[in-house]
N, C-alpha and C. Protein backbone atom coordinates (compact mmCIF):
# COMPACT_ATOMS: atom_id res chain seq x y z
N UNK A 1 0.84 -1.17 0.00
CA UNK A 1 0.00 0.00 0.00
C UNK A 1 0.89 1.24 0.00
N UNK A 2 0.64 1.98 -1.02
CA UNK A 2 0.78 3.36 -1.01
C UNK A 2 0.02 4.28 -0.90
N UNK A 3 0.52 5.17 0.39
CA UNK A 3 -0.28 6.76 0.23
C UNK A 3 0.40 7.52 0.47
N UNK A 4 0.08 8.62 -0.60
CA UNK A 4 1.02 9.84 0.12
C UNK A 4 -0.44 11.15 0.05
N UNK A 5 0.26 12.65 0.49
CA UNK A 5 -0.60 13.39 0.99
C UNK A 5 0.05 14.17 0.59
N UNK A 6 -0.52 15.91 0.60
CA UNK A 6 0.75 16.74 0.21
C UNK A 6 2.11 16.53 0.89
N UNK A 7 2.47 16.48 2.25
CA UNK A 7 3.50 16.75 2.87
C UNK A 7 3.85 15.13 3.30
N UNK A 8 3.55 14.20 3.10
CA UNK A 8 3.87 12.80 3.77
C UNK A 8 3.31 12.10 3.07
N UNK A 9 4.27 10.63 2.90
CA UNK A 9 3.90 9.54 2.60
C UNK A 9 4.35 8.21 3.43
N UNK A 10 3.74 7.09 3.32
CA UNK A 10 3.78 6.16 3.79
C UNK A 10 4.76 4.69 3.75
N UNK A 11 5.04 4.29 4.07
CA UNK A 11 5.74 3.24 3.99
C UNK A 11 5.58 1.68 4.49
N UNK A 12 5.60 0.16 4.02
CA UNK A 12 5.82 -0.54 4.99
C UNK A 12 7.24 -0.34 5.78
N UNK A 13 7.02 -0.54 6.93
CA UNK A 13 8.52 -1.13 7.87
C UNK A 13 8.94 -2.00 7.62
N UNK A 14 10.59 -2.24 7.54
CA UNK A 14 11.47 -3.18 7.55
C UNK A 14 12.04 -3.67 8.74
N UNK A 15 12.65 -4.37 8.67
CA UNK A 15 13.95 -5.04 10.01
C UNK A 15 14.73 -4.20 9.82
N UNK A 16 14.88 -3.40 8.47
CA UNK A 16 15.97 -2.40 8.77
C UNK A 16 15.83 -0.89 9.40
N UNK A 17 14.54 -1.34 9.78
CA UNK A 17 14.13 0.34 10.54
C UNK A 17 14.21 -0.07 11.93
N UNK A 18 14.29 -1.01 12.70
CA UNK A 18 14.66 -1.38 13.92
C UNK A 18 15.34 -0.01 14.75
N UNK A 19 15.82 0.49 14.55
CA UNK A 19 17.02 1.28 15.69
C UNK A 19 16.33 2.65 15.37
N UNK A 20 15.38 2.99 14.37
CA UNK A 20 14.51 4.14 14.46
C UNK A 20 13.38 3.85 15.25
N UNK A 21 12.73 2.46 15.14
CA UNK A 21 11.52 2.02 16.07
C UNK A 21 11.92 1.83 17.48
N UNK A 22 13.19 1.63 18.17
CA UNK A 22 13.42 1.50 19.23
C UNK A 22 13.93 2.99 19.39
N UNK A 23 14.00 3.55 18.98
CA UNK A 23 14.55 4.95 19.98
C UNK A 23 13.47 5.98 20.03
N UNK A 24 12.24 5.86 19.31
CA UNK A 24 11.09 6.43 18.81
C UNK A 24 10.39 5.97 20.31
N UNK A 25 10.44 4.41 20.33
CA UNK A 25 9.68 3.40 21.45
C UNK A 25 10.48 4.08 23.18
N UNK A 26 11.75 4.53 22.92
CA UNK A 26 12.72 5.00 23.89
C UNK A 26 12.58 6.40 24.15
N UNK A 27 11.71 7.00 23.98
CA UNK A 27 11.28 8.24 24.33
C UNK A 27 9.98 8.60 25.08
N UNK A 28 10.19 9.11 26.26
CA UNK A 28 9.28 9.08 27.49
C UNK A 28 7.59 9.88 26.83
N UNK A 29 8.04 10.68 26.44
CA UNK A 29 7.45 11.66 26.09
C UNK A 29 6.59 11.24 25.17
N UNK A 30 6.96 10.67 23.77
CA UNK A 30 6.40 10.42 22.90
C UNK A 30 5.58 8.91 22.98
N UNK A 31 6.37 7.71 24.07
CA UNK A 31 5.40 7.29 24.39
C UNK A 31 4.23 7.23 25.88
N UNK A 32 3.72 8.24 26.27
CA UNK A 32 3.40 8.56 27.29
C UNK A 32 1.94 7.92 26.85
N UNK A 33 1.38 7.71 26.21
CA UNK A 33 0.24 7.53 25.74
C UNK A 33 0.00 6.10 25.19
N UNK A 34 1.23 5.54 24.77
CA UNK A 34 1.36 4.19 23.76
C UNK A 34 1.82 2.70 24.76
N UNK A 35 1.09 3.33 26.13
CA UNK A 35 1.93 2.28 26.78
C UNK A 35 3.20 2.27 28.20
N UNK A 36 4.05 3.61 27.52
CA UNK A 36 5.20 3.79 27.95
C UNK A 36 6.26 3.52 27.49
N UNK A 37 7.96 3.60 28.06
CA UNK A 37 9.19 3.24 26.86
C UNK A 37 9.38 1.90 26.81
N UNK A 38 9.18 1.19 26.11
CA UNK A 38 10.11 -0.07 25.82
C UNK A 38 11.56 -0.39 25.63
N UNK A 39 12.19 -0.99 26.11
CA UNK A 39 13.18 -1.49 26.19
C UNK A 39 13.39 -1.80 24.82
N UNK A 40 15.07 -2.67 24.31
CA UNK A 40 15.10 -2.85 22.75
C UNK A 40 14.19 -3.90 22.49
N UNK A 41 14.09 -4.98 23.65
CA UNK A 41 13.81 -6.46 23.12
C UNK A 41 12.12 -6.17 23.01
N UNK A 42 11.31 -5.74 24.30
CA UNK A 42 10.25 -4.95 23.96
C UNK A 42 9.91 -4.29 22.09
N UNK A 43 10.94 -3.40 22.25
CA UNK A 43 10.15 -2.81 20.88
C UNK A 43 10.90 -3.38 19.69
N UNK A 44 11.54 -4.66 19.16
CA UNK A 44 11.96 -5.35 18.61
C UNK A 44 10.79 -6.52 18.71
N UNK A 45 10.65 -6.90 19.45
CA UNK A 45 8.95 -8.00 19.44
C UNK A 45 7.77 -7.32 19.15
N UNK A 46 7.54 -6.10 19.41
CA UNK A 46 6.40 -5.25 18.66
C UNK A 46 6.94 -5.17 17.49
N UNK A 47 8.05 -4.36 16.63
CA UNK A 47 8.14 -4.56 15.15
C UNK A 47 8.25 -6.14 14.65
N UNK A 48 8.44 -7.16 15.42
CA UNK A 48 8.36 -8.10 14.76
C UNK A 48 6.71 -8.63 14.77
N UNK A 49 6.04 -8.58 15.17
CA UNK A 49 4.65 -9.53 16.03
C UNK A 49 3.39 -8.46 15.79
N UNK A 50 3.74 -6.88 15.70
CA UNK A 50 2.76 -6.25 16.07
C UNK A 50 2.31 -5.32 14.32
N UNK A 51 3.42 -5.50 13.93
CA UNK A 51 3.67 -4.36 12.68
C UNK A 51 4.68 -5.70 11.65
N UNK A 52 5.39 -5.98 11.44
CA UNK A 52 6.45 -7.07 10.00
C UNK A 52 5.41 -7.98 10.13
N UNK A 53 4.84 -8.97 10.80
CA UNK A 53 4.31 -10.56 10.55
C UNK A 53 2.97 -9.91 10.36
N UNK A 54 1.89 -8.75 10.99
CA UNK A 54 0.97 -8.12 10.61
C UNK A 54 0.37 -8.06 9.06
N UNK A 55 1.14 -7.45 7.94
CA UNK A 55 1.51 -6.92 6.81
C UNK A 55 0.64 -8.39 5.94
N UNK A 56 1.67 -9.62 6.16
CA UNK A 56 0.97 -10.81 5.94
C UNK A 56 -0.48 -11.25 6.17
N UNK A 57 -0.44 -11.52 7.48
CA UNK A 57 -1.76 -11.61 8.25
C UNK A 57 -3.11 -10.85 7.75
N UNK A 58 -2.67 -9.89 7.44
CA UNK A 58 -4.13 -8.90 6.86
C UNK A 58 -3.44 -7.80 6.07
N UNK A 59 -3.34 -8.23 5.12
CA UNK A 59 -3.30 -7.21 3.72
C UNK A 59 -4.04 -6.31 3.47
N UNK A 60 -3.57 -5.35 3.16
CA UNK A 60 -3.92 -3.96 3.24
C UNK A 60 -4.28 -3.29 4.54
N UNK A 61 -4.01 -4.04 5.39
CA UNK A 61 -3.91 -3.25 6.64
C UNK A 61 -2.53 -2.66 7.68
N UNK A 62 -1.99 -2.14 8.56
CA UNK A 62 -0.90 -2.27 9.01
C UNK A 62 -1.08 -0.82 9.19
N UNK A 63 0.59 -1.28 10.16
CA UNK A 63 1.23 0.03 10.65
C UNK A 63 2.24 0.48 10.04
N UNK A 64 2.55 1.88 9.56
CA UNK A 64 3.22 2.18 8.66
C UNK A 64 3.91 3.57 9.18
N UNK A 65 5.47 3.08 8.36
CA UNK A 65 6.43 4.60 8.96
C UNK A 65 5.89 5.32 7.70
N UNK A 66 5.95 6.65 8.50
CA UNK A 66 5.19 8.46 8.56
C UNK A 66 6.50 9.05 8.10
N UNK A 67 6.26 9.40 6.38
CA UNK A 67 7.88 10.14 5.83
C UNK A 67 7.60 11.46 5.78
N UNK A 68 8.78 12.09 5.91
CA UNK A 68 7.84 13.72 5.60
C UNK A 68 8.51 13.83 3.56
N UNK A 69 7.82 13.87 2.53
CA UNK A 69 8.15 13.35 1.54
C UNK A 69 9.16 14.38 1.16
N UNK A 70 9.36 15.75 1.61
CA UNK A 70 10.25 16.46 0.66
C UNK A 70 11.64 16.30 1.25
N UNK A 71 11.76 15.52 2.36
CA UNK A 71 13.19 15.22 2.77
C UNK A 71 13.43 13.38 3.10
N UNK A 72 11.99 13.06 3.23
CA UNK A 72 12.07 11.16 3.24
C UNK A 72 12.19 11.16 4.70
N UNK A 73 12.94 11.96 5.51
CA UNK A 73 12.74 11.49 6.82
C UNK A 73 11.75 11.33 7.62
N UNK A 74 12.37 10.06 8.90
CA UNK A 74 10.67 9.54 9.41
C UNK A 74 10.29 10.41 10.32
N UNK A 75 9.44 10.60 10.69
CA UNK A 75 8.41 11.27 11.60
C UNK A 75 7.00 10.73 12.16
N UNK A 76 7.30 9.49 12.04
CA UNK A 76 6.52 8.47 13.14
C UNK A 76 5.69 7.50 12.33
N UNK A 77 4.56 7.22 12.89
CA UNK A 77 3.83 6.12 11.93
C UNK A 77 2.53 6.39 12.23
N UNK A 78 1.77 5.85 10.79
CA UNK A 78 0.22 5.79 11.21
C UNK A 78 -0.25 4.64 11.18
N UNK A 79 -1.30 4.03 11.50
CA UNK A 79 -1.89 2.89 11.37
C UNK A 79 -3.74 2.71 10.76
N UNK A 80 -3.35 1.80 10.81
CA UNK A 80 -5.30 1.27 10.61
C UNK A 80 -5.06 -0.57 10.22
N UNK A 81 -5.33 -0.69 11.68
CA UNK A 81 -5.30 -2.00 11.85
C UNK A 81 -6.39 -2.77 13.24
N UNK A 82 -6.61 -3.79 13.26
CA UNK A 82 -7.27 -4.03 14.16
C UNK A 82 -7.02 -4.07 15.91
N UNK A 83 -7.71 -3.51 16.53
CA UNK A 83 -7.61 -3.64 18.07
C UNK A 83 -6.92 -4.89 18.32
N UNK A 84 -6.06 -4.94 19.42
CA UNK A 84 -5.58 -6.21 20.01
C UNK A 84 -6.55 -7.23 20.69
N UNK A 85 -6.99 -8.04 19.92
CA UNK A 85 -8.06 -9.23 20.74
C UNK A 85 -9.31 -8.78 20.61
N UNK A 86 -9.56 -7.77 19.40
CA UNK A 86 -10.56 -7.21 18.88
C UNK A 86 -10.60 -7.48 17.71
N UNK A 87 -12.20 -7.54 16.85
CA UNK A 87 -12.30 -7.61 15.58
C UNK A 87 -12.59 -6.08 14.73
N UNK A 88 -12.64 -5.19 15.59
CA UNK A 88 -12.53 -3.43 15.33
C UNK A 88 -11.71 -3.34 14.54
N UNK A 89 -11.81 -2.97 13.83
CA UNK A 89 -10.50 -1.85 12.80
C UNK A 89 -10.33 -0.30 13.52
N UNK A 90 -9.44 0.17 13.73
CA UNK A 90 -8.88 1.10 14.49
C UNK A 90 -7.63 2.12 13.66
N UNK A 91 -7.78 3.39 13.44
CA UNK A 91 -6.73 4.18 12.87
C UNK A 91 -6.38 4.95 13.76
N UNK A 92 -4.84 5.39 13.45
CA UNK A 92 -4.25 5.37 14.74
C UNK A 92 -2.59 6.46 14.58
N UNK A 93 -1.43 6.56 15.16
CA UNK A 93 -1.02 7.23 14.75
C UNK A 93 -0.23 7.40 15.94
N UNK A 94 1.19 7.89 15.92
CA UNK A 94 2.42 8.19 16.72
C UNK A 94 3.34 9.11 16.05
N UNK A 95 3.60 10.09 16.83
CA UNK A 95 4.41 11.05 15.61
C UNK A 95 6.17 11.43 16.70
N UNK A 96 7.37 11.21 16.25
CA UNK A 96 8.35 11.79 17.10
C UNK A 96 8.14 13.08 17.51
N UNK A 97 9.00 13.86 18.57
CA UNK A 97 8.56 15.13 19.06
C UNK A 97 8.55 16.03 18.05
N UNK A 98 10.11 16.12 16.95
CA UNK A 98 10.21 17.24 15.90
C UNK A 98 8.97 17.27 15.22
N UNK A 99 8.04 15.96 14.80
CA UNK A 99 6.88 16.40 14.12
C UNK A 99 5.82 16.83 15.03
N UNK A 100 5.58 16.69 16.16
CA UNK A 100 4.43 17.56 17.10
C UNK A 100 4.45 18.89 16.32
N UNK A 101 2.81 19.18 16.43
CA UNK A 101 2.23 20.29 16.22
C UNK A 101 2.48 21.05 14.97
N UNK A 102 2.73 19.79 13.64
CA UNK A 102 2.79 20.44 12.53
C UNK A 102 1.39 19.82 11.58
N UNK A 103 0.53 19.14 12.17
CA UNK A 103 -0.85 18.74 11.30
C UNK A 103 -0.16 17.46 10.83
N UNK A 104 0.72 16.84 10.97
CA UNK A 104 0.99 15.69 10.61
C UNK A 104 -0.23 14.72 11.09
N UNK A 105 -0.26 14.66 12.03
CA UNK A 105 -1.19 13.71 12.62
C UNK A 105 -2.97 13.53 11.91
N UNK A 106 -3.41 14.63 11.57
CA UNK A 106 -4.89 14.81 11.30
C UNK A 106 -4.29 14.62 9.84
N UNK A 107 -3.63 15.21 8.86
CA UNK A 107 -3.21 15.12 7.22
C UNK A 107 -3.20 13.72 6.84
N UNK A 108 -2.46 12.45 7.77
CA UNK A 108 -2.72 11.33 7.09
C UNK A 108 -3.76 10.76 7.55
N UNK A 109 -3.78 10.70 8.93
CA UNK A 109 -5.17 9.92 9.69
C UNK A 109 -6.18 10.15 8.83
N UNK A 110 -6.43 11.36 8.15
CA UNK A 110 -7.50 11.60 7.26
C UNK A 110 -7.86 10.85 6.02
N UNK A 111 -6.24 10.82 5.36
CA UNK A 111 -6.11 10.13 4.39
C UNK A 111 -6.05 8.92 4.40
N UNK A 112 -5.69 7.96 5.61
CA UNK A 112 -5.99 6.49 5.76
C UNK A 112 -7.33 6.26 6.06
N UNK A 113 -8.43 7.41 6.58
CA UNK A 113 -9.58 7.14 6.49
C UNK A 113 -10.25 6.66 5.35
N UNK A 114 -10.04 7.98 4.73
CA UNK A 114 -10.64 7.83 3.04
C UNK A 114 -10.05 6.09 2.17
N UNK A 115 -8.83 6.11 2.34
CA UNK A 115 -8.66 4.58 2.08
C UNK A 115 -9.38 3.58 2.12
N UNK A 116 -9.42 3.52 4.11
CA UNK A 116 -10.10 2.35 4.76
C UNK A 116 -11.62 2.27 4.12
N UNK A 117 -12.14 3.53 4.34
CA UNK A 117 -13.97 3.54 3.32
C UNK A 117 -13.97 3.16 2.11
N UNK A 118 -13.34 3.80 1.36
CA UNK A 118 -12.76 3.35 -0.18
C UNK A 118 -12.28 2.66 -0.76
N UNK A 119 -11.34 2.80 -0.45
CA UNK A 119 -10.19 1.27 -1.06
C UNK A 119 -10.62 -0.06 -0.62
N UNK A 120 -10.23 -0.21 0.89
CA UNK A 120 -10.79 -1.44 1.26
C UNK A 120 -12.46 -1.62 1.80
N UNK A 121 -12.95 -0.78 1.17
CA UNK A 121 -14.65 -0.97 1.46
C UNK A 121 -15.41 -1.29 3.09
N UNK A 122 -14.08 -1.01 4.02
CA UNK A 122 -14.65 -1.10 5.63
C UNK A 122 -15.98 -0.62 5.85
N UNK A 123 -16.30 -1.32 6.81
CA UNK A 123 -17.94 -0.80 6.96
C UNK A 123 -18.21 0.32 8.42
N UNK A 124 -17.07 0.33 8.69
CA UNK A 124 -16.98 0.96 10.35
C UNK A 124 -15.22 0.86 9.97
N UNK A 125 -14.83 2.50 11.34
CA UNK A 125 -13.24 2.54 11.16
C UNK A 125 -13.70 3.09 12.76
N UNK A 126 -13.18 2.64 13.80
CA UNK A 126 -12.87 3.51 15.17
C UNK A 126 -11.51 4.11 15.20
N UNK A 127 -11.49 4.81 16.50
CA UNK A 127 -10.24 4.86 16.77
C UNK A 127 -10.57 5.62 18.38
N UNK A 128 -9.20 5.49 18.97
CA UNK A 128 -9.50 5.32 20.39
C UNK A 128 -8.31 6.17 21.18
N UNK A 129 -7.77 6.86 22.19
CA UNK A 129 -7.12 7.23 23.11
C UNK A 129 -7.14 7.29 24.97
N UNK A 130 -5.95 8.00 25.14
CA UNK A 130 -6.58 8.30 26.45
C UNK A 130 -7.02 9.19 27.17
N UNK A 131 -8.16 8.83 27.96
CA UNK A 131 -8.79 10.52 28.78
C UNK A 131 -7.99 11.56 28.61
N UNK A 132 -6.41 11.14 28.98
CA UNK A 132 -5.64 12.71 29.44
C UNK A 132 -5.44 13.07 27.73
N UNK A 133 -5.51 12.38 26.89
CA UNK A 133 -4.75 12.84 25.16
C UNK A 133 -5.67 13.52 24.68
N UNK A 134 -5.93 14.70 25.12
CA UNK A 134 -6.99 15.61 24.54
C UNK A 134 -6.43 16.21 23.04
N UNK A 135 -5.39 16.04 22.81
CA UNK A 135 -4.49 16.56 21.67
C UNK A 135 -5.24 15.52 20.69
N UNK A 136 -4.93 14.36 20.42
CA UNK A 136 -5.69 12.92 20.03
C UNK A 136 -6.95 12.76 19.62
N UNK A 137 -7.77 13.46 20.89
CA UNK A 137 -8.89 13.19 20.71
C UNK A 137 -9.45 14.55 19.40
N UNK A 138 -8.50 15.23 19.49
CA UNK A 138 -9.07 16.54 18.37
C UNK A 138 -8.66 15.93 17.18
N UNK A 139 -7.64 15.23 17.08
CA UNK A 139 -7.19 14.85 16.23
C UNK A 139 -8.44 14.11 15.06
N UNK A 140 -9.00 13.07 16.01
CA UNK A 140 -9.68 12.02 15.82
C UNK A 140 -11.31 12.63 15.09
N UNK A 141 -11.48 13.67 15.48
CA UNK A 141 -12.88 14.43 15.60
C UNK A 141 -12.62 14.96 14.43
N UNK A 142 -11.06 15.95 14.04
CA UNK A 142 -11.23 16.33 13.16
C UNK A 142 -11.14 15.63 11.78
N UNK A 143 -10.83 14.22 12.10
CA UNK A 143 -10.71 13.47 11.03
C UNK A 143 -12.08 13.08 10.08
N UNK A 144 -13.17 13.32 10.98
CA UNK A 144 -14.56 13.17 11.16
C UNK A 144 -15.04 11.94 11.55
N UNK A 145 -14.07 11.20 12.60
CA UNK A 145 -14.97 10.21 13.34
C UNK A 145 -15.82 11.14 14.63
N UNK A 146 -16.93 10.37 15.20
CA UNK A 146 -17.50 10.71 16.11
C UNK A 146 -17.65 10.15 17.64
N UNK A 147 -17.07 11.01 18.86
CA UNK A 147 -17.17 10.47 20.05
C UNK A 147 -18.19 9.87 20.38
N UNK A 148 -17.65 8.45 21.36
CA UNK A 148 -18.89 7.73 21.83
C UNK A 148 -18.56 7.47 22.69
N UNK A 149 -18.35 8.22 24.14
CA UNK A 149 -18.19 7.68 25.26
C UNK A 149 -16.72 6.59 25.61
N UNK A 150 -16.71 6.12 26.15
CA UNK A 150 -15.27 5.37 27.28
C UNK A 150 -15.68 3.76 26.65
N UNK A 151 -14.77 3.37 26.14
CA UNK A 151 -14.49 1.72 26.12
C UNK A 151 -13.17 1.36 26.78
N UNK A 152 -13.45 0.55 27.77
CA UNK A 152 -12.35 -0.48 28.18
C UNK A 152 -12.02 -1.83 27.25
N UNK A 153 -10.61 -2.19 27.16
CA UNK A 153 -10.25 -3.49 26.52
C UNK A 153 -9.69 -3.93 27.34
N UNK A 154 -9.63 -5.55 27.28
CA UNK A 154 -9.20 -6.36 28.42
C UNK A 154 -7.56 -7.10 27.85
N UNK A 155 -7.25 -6.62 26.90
CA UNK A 155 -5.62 -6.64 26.42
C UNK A 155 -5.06 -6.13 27.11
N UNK A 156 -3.79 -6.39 27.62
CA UNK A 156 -3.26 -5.92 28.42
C UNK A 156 -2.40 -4.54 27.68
N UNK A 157 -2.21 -4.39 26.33
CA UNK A 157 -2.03 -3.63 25.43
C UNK A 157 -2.56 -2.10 25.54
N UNK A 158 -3.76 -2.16 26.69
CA UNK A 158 -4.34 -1.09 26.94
C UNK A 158 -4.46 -0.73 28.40
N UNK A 159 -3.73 -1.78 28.62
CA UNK A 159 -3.79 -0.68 30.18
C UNK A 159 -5.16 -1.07 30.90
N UNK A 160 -6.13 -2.07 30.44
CA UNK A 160 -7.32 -1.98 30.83
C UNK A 160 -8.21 -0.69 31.62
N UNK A 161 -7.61 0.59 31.37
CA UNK A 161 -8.21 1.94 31.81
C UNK A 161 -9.06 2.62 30.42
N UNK A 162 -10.08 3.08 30.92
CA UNK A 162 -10.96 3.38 30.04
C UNK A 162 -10.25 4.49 28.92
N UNK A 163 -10.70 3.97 27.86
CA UNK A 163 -10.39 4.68 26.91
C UNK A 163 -11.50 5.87 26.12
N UNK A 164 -10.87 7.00 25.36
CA UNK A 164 -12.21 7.48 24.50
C UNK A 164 -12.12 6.82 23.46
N UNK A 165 -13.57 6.73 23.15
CA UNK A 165 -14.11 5.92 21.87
C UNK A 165 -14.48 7.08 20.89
N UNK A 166 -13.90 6.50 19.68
CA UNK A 166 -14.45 7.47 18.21
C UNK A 166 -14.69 5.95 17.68
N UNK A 167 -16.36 6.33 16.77
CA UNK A 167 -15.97 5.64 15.27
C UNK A 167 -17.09 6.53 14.42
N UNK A 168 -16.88 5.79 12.92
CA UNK A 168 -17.83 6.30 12.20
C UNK A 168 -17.91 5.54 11.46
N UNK A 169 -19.50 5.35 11.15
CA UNK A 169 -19.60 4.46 9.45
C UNK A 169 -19.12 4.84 8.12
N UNK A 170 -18.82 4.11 7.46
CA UNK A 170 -18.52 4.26 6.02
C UNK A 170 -19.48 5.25 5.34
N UNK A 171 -20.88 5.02 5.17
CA UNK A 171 -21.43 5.51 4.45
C UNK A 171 -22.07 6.98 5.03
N UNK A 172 -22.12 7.32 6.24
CA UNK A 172 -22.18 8.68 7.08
C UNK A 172 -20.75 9.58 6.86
N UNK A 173 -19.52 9.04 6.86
CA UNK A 173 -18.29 9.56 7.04
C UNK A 173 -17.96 10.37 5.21
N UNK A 174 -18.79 8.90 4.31
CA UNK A 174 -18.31 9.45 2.52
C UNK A 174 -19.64 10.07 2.52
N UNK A 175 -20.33 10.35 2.78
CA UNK A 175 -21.54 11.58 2.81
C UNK A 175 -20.83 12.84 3.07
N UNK A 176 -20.25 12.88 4.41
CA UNK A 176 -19.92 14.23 4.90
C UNK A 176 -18.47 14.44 4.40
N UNK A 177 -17.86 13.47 3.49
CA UNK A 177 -16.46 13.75 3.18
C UNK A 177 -15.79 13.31 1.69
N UNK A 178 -17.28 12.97 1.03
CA UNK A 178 -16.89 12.82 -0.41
C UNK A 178 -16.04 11.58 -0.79
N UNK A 179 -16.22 11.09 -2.03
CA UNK A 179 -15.48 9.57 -2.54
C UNK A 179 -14.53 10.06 -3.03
C-alpha cells in the first residue's frame, strides 16, 4: 500500500528500521500515551509480532512509517489496523517530538480514512485514546470520526483503563467527506 498526501507519505517497515523504532519506542514523552518506553527487546517483538508478521496476516492493513516526503525522513507512523483481541478496525497514529504540532497527525489519519472507506470498502473505522490525550482526541474528531463515550479493553495492550471511543460508518463519514 501506497499513500502519500501533500506533505507525507507512507511506507511498509522493515527489520531495517529497527534502531529508528526503538529509539522512537525510547522516548518518554512520545510514548506517554502508547503504553510507555520499551526497552530494545520490547520494541523489537512489537516490530516483529505487532507491525512485519501483521503486513501478511491482513493485507492492506498495518502500521506504517510516517515520511515527511520532501526530505524522506521519518516522523513516526500511522496505522489502521485491528484492536488487540478485537475484531474493530482502528486508525491510529504516533508522531516523534520534531513532528508535534505540525498537522501531521490529522493530514494522514484523514487520508488512511478515506482509504479504509474506499479502497478497502470497511464498513466501520474507530479509533481510540486516552482521557488525558486531549491533543488525540481533536485529532480524531477532526478526522470526522464521532465520540462515543469510554471503552475499556481487556488486552493488556491497553492498560485496561478506560479509553475514548471514536468511530464512524462508512457511508455517514463518505456523505460528509466525499469519494
Amino acid at each position: 500500500m501506497t499513500l502519500t498526501t501533500e506533505r507525507l507519505s507512507l511506507r511498509r517497515f522493515t527489520p531495517d528500521d529497527l534502531e529508528w523504532f526503538v529509539a522512537l519506542y525510547a522516548d518518554e514523552a512520545v510514548t506517554r500515551y502508547l503504553g510507555g518506553v520499551k526497552d530494545r527487546d520490547a520494541a523489537t517483538a512489537l516490530l516483529q509480532n505487532r507491525v512485519l508478521r501483521y503486513y501478511d496476516e491482513h493485507p492492506g492493513l498495518g502500521i506504517w512509517m510516517t515520511r515527511e516526503r520532501a526530505t524522506g525522513e521519518p516522523v513516526g507512523f500511522h496505522l489502521l489496523n485491528h484492536i488487540q483481541g478485537e475484531t474493530i478496525i482502528q486508525v491510529g497514529y504516533a508522531l516523534a517530538r520534531p513532528a508535534w504540532g505540525k498537522g501531521y497527525a490529522t493530514e494522514m489519519a484523514a487520508a488512511i480514512l478515506r482509504y479504509g472507506f474506499v479502497d478497502l470498502q470497511l464498513e466501520r473505522i474507530a479509533g481510540m485514546t486516552n482521557l488525558p490525550n486531549v491533543a488525540s482526541q481533536r485529532v480524531l474528531a477532526k478526522i470526522g470520526l464521532e465520540r462515543r463515550g469510554e471503552r475499556t479493553f481487556p488486552h493488556p495492550a491497553y492498560g485496561q483503563q478506560p479509553m475514548a471511543w471514536f468511530e464512524r460508518d462508512a457511508d455517514a463519514w463518505l456523505r460528509d467527506h466525499g469519494r
